[in-house]
N, C-alpha and C. Protein backbone atom coordinates (compact mmCIF):
# COMPACT_ATOMS: atom_id res chain seq x y z
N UNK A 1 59.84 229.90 80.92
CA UNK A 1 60.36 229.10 82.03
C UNK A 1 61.17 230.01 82.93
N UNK A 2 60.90 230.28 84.26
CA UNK A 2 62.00 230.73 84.99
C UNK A 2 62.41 229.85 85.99
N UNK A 3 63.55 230.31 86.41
CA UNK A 3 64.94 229.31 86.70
C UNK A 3 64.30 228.77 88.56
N UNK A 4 63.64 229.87 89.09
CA UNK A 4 62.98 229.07 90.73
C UNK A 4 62.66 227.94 90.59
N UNK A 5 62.90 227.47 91.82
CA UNK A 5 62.79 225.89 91.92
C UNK A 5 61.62 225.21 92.06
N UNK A 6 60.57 226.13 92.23
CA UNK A 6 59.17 225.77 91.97
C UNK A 6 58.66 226.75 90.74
N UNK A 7 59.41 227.15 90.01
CA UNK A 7 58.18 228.34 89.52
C UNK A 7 58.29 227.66 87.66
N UNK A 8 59.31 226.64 87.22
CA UNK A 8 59.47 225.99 86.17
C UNK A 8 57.95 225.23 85.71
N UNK A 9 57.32 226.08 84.45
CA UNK A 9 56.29 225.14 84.07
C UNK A 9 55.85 225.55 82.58
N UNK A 10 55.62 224.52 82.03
CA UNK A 10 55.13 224.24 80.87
C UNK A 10 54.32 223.39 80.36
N UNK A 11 53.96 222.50 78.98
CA UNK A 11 53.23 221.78 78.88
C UNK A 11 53.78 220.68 78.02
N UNK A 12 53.77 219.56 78.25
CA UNK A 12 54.53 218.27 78.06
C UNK A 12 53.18 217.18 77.05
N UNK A 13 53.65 217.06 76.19
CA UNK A 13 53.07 215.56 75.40
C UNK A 13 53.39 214.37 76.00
N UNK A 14 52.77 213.09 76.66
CA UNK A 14 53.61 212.29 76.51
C UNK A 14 52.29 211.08 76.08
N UNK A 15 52.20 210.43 75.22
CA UNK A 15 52.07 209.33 75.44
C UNK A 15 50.24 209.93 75.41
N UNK A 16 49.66 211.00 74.90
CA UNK A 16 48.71 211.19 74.97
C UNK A 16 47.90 211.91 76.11
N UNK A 17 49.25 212.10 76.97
CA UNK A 17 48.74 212.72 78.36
C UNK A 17 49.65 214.24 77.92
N UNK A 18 48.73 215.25 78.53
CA UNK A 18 48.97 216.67 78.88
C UNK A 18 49.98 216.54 80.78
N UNK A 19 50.98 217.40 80.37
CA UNK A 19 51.38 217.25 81.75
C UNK A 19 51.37 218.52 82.34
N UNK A 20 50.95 219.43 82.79
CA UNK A 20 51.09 220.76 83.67
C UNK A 20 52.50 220.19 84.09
N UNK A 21 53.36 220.87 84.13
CA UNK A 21 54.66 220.46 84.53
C UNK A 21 54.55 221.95 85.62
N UNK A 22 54.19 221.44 86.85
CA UNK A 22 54.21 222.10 88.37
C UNK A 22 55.44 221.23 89.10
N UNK A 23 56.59 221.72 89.11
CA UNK A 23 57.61 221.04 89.77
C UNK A 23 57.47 221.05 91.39
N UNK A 24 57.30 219.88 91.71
CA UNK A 24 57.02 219.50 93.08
C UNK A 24 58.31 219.99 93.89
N UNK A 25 59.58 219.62 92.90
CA UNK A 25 60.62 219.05 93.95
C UNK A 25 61.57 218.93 93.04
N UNK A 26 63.11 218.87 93.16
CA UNK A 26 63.79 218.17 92.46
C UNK A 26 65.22 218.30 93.44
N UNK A 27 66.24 216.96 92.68
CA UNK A 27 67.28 216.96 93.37
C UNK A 27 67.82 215.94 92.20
N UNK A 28 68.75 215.09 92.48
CA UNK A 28 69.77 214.39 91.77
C UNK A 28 70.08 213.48 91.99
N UNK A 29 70.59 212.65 90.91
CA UNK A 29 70.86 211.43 90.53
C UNK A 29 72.04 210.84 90.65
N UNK A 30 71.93 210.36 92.47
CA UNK A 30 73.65 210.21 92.41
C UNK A 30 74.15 208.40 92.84
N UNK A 31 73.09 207.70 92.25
CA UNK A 31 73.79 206.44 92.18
C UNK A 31 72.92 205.74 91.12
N UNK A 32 73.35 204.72 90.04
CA UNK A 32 72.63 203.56 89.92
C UNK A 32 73.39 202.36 89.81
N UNK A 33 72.29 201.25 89.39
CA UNK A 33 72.61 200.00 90.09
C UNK A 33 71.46 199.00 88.92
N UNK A 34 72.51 198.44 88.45
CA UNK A 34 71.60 196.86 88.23
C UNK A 34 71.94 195.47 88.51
N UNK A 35 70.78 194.17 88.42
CA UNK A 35 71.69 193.39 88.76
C UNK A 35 70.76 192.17 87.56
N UNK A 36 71.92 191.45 86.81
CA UNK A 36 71.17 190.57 85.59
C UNK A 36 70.02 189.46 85.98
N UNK A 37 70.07 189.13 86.97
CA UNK A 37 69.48 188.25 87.36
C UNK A 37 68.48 187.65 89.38
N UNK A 38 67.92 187.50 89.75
CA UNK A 38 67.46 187.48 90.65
C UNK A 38 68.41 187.18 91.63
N UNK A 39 68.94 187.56 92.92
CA UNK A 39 70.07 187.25 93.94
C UNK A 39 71.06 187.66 93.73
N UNK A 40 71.45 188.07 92.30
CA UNK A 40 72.70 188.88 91.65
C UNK A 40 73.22 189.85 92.32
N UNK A 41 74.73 189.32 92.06
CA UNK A 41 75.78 190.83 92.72
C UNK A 41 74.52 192.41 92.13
N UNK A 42 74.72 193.35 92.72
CA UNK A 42 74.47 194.44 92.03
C UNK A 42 75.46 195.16 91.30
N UNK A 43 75.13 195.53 90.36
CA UNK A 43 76.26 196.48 89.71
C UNK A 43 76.14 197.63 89.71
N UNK A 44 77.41 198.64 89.53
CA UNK A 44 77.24 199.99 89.84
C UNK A 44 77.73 200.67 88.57
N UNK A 45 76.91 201.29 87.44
CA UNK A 45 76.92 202.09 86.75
C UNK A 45 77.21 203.33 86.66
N UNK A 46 77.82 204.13 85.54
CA UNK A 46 77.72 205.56 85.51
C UNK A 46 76.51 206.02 84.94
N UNK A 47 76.04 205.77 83.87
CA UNK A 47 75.54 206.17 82.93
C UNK A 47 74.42 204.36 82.22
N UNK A 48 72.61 204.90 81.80
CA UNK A 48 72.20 203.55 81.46
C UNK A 48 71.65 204.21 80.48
N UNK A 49 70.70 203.54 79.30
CA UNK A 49 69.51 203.46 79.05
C UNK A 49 68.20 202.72 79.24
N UNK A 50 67.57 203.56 79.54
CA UNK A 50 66.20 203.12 80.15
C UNK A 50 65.06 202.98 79.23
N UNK A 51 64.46 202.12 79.05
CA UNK A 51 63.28 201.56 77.91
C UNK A 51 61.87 200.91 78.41
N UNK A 52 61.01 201.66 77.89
CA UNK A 52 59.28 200.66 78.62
C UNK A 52 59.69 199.27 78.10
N UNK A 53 60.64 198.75 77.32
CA UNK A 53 59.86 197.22 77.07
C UNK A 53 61.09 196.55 78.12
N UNK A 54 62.55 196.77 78.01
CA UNK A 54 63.26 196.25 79.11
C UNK A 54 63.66 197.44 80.57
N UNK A 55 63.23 198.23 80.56
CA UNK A 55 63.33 198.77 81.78
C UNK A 55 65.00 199.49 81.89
N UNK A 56 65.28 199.32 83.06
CA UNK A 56 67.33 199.58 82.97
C UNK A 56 67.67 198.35 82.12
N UNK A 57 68.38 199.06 81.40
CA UNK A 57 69.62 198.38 80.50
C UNK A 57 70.14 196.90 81.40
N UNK A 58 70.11 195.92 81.23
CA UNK A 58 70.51 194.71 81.74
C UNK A 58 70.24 194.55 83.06
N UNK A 59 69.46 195.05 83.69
CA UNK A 59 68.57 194.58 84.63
C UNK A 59 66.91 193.54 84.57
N UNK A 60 67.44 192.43 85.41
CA UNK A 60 65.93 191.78 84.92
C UNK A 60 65.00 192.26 85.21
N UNK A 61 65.06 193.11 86.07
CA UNK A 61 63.39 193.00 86.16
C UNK A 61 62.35 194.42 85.76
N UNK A 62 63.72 195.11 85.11
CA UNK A 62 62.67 195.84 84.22
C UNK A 62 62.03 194.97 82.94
N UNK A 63 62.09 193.94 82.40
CA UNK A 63 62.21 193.04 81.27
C UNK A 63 61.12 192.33 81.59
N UNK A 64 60.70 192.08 82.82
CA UNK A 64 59.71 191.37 82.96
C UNK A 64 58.27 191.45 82.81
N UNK A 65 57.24 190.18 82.49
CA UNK A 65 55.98 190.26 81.70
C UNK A 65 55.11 190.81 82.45
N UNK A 66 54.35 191.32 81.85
CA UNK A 66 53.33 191.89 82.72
C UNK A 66 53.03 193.33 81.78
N UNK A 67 52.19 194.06 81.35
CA UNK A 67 52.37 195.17 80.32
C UNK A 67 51.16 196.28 81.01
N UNK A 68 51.00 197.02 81.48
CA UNK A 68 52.59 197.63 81.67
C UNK A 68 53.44 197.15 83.31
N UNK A 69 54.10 196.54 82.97
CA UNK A 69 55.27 195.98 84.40
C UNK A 69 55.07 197.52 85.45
N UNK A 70 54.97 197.41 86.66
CA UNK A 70 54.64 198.40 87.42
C UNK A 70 56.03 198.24 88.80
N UNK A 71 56.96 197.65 88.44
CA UNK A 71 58.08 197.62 89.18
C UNK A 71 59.57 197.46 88.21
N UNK A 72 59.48 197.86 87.26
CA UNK A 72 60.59 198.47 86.45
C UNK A 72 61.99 199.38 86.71
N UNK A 73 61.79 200.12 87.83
CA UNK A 73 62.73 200.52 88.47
C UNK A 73 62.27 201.07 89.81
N UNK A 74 63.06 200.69 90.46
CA UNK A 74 63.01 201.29 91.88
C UNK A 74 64.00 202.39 92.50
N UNK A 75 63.76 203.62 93.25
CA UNK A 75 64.40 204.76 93.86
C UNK A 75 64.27 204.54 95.29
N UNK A 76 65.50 204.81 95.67
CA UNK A 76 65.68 204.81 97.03
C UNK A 76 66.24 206.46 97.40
N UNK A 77 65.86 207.23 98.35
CA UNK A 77 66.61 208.36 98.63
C UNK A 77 67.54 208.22 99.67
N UNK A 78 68.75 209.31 99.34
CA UNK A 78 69.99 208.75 100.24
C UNK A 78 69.56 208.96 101.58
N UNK A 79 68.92 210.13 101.82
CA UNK A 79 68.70 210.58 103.48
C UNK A 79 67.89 209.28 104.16
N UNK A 80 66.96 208.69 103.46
CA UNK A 80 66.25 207.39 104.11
C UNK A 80 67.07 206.19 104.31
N UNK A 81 68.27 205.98 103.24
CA UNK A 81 69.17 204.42 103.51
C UNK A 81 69.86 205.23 104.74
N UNK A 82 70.34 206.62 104.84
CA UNK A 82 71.49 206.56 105.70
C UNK A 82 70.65 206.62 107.53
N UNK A 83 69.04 206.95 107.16
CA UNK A 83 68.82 207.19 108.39
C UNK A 83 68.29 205.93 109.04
N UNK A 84 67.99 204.72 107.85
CA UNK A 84 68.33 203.45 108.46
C UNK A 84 69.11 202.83 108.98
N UNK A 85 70.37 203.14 108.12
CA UNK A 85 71.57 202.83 108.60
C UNK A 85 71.80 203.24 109.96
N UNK A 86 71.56 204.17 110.51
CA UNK A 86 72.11 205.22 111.92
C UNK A 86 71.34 204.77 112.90
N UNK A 87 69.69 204.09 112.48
CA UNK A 87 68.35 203.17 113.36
C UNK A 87 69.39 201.93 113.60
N UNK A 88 70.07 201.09 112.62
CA UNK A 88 70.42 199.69 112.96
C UNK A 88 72.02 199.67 113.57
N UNK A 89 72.83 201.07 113.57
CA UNK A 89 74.09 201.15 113.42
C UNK A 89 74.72 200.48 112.81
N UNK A 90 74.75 200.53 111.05
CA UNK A 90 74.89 200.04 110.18
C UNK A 90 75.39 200.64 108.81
N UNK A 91 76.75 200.59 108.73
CA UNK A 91 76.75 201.41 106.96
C UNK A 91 76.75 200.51 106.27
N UNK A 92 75.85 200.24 105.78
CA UNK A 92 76.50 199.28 104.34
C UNK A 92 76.19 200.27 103.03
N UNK A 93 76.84 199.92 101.86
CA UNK A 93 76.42 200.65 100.86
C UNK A 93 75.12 200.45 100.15
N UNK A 94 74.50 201.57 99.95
CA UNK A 94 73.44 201.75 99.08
C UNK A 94 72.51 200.52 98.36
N UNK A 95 73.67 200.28 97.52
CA UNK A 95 73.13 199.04 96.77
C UNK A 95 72.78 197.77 97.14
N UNK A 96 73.15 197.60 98.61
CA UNK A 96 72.76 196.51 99.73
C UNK A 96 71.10 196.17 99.55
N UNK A 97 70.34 197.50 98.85
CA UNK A 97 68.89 197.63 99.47
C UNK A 97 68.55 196.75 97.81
N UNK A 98 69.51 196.95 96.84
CA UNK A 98 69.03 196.30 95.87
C UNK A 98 67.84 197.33 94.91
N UNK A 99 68.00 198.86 95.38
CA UNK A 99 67.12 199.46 94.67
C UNK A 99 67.71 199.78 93.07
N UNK A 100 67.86 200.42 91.78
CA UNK A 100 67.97 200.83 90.86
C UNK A 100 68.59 202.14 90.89
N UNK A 101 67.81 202.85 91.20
CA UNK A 101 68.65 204.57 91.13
C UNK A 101 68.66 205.32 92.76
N UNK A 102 69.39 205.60 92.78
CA UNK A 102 69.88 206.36 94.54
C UNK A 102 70.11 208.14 94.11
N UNK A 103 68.64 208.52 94.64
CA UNK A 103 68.50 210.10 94.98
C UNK A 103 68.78 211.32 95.87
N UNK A 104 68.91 212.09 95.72
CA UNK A 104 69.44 212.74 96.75
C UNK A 104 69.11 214.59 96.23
N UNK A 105 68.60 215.31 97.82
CA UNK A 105 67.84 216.17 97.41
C UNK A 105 66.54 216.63 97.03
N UNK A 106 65.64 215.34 97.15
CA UNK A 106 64.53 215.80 96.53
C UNK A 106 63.63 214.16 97.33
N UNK A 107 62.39 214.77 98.43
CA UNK A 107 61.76 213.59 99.13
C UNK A 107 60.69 213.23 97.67
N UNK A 108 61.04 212.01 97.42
CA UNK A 108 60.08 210.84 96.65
C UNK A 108 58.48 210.52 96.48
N UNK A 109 58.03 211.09 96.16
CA UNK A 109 56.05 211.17 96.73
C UNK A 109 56.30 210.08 96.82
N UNK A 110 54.77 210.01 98.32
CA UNK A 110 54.58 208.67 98.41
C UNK A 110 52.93 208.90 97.66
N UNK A 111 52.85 209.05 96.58
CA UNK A 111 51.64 208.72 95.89
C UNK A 111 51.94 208.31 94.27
N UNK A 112 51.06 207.41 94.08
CA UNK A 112 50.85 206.03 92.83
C UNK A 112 50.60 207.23 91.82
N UNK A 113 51.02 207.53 90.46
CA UNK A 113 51.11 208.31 90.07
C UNK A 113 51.63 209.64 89.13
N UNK A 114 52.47 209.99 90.05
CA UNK A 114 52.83 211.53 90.19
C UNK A 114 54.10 210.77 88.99
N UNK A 115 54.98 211.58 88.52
CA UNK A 115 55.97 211.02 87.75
C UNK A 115 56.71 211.56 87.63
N UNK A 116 58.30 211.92 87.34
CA UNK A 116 59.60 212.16 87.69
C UNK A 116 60.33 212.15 86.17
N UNK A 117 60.72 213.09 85.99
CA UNK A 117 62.02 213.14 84.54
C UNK A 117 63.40 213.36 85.58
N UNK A 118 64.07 212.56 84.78
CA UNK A 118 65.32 212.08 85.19
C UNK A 118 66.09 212.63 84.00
N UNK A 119 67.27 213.55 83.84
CA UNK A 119 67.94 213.83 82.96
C UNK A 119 66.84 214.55 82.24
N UNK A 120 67.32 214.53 80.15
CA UNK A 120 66.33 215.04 79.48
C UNK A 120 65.25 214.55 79.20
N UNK A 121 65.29 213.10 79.32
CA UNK A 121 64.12 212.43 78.36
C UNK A 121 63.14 211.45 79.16
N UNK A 122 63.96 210.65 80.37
CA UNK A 122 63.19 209.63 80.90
C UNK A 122 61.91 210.54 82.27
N UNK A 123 60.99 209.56 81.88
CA UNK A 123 60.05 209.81 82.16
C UNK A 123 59.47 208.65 83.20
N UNK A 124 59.27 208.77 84.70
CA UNK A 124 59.08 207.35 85.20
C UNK A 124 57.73 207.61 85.86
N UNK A 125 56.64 207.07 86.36
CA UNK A 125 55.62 207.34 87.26
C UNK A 125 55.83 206.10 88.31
N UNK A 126 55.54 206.93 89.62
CA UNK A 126 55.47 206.44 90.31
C UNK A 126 54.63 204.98 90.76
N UNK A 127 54.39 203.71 90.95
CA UNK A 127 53.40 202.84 90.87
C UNK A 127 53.16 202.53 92.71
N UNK A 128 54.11 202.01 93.42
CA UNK A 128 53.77 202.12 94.46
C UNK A 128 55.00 202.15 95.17
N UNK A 129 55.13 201.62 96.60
CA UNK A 129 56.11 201.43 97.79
C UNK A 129 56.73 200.85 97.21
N UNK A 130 58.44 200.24 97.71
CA UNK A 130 58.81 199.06 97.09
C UNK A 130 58.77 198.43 98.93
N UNK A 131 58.58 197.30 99.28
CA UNK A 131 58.51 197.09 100.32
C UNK A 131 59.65 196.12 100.85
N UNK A 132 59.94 196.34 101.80
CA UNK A 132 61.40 195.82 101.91
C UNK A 132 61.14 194.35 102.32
N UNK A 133 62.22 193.47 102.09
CA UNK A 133 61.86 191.93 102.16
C UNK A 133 63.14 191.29 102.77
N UNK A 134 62.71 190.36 103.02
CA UNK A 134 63.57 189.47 104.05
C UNK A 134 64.94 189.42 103.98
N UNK A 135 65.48 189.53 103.50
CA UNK A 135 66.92 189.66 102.51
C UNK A 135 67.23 190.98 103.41
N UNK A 136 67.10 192.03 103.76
CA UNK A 136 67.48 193.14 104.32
C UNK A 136 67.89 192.48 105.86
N UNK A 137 66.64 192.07 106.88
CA UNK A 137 67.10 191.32 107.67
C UNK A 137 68.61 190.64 107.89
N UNK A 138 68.45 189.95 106.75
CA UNK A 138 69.62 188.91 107.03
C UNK A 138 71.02 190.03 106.50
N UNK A 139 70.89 191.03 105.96
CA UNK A 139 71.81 192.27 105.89
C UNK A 139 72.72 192.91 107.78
N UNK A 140 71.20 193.47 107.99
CA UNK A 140 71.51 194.22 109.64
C UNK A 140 69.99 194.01 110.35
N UNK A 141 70.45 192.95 111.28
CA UNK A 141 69.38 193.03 112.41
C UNK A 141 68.51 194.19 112.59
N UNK A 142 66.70 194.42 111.93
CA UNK A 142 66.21 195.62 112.04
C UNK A 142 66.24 196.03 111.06
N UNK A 143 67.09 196.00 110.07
CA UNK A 143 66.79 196.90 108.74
C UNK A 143 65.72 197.13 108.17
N UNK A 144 64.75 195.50 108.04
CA UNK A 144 63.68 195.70 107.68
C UNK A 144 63.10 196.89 108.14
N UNK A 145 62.45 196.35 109.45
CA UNK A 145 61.78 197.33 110.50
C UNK A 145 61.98 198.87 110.31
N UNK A 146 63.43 198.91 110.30
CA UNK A 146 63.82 200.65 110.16
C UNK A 146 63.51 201.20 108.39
N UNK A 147 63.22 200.17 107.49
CA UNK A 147 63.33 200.61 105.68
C UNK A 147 61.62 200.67 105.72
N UNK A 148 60.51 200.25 107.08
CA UNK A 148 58.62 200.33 106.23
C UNK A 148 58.39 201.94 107.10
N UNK A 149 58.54 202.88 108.06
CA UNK A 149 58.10 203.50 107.81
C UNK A 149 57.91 205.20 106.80
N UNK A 150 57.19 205.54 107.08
CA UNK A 150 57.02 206.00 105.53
C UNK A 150 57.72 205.85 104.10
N UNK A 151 57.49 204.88 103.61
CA UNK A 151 58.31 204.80 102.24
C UNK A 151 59.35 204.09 102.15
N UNK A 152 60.14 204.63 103.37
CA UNK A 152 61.19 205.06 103.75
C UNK A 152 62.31 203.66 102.85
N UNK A 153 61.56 202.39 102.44
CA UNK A 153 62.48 201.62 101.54
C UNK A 153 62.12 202.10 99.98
N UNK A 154 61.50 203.02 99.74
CA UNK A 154 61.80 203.52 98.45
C UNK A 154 60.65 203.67 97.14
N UNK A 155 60.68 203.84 96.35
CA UNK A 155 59.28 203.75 95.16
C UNK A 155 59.47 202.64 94.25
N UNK A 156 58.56 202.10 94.14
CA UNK A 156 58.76 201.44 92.67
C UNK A 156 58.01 202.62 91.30
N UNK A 157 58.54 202.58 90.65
CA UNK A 157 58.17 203.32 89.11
C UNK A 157 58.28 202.21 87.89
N UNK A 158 57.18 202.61 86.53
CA UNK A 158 57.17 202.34 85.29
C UNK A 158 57.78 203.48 84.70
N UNK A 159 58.48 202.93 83.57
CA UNK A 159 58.70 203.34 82.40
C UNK A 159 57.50 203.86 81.44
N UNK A 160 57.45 205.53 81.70
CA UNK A 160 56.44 206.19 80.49
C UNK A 160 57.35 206.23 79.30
N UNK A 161 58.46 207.59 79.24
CA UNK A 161 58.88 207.90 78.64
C UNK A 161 60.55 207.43 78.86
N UNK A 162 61.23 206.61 77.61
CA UNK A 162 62.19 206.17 77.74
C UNK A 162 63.77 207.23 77.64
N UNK A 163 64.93 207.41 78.31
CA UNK A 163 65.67 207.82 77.95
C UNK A 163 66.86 207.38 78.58
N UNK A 164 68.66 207.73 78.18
CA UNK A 164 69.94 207.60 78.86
C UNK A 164 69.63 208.54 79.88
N UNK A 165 70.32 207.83 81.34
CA UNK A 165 70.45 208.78 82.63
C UNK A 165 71.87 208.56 82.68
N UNK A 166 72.11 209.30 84.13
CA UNK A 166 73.80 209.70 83.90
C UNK A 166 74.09 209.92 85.49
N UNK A 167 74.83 209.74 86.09
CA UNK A 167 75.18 210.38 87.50
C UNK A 167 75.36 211.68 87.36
N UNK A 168 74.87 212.43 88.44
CA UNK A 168 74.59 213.83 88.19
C UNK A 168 73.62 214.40 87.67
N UNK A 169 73.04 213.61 87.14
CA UNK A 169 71.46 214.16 86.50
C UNK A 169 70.73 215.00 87.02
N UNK A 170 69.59 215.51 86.72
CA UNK A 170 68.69 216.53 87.90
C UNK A 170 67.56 215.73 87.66
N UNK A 171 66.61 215.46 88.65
CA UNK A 171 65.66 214.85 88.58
C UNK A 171 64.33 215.83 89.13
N UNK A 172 63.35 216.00 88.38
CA UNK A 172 61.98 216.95 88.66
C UNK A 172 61.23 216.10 89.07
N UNK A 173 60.33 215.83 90.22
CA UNK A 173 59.19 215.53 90.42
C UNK A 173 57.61 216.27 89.86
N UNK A 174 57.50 216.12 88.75
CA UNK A 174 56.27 216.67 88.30
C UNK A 174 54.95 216.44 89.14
N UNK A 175 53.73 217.22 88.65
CA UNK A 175 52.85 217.24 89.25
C UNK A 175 51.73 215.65 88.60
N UNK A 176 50.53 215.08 88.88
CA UNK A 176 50.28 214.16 88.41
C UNK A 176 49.66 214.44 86.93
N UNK A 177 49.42 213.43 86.24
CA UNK A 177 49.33 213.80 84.46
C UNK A 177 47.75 213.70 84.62
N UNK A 178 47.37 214.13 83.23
CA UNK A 178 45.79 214.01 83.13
C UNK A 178 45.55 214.09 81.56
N UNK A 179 44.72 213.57 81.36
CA UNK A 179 44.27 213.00 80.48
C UNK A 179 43.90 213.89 79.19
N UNK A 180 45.23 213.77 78.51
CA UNK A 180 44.53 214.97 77.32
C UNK A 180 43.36 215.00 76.50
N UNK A 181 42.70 216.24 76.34
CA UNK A 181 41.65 216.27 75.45
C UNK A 181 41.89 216.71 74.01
């Protein structure tokens, strides 16, 4: 392994998949957020554990049916909330957007897929957009509008590989997995 920020690679088990670990990208883990129930205050965490069968630690909607659930946690990157914010002239905090973990340092593929270690152990793949919904509106006139282009309201991810995250974490964007032989 050497220490360049692209040049880190090895070969990863997970779950029956081979991973070429080609680091796309990485940056850090500098907010999360859950909230118990649908409309719920959000809460702001230091430190969670993350699990394929409930998702974040006391958040509903990693918990929810569906196998494998393909909206388990959602990432928002800071440079995209704040450059909404600056479109609507608007600070509100982070957790306004209602995403799960708040990144920073490292742009989010926008492809279904690709998958991300967070800290040592968690393992998330990307599933799709999270698309921003009416509730932002009624936040700041435009928010919507300013959170659909590119991405720009954030990823939804599954739970591959489960682990504790932490503020401060480093987060790798790996390359996409394939199918071990």
């Amino acid at each position: 392994m050497e220490t360049g920020l692209f040049s880190i690679r090895h070969l990863d088990k997970l779950d029956g998949y081979s991973n070429r670990t080609e680091v796309l990208g990485m940056g850090t883990l500098i907010g999360i957020a859950r909230h118990a129930r649908p409309k719920a205050a959000m809460e702001l965490v230091d430190h969670v554990r993350v699990t394929r069968e409930a998702g974040i630690a006391g958040d509903f909607r990693g918990a929810m049916r569906g196998k494998p659930y393909k909206r388990q946690v959602t990432l928002l990157e800071r440079g995209d909330w704040d450059a909404a914010m600056a479109e609507v002239g608007h600070t509100l905090p982070w957790q306004e957007r209602r995403s799960n973990l708040l990144v920073e340092g490292v742009d989010l593929p926008q492809v279904p897929g690709v998958r991300l270690r967070i800290g040592a152990d968690l393992v998330l793949e990307i599933t799709r957009e999270t698309d921003p919904c009416e509730r932002m509106e009624a936040l700041a006139e435009g928010l919507r509008a300013a959170l659909l282009p590119d991405w720009r309201g954030g990823v939804c991810a599954m739970v591959v590989e489960p682990g504790t995250i932490a503020i401060g974490d480093a987060i790798v964007v790996l390359s996409q997995s394939v199918r071990a032989e």
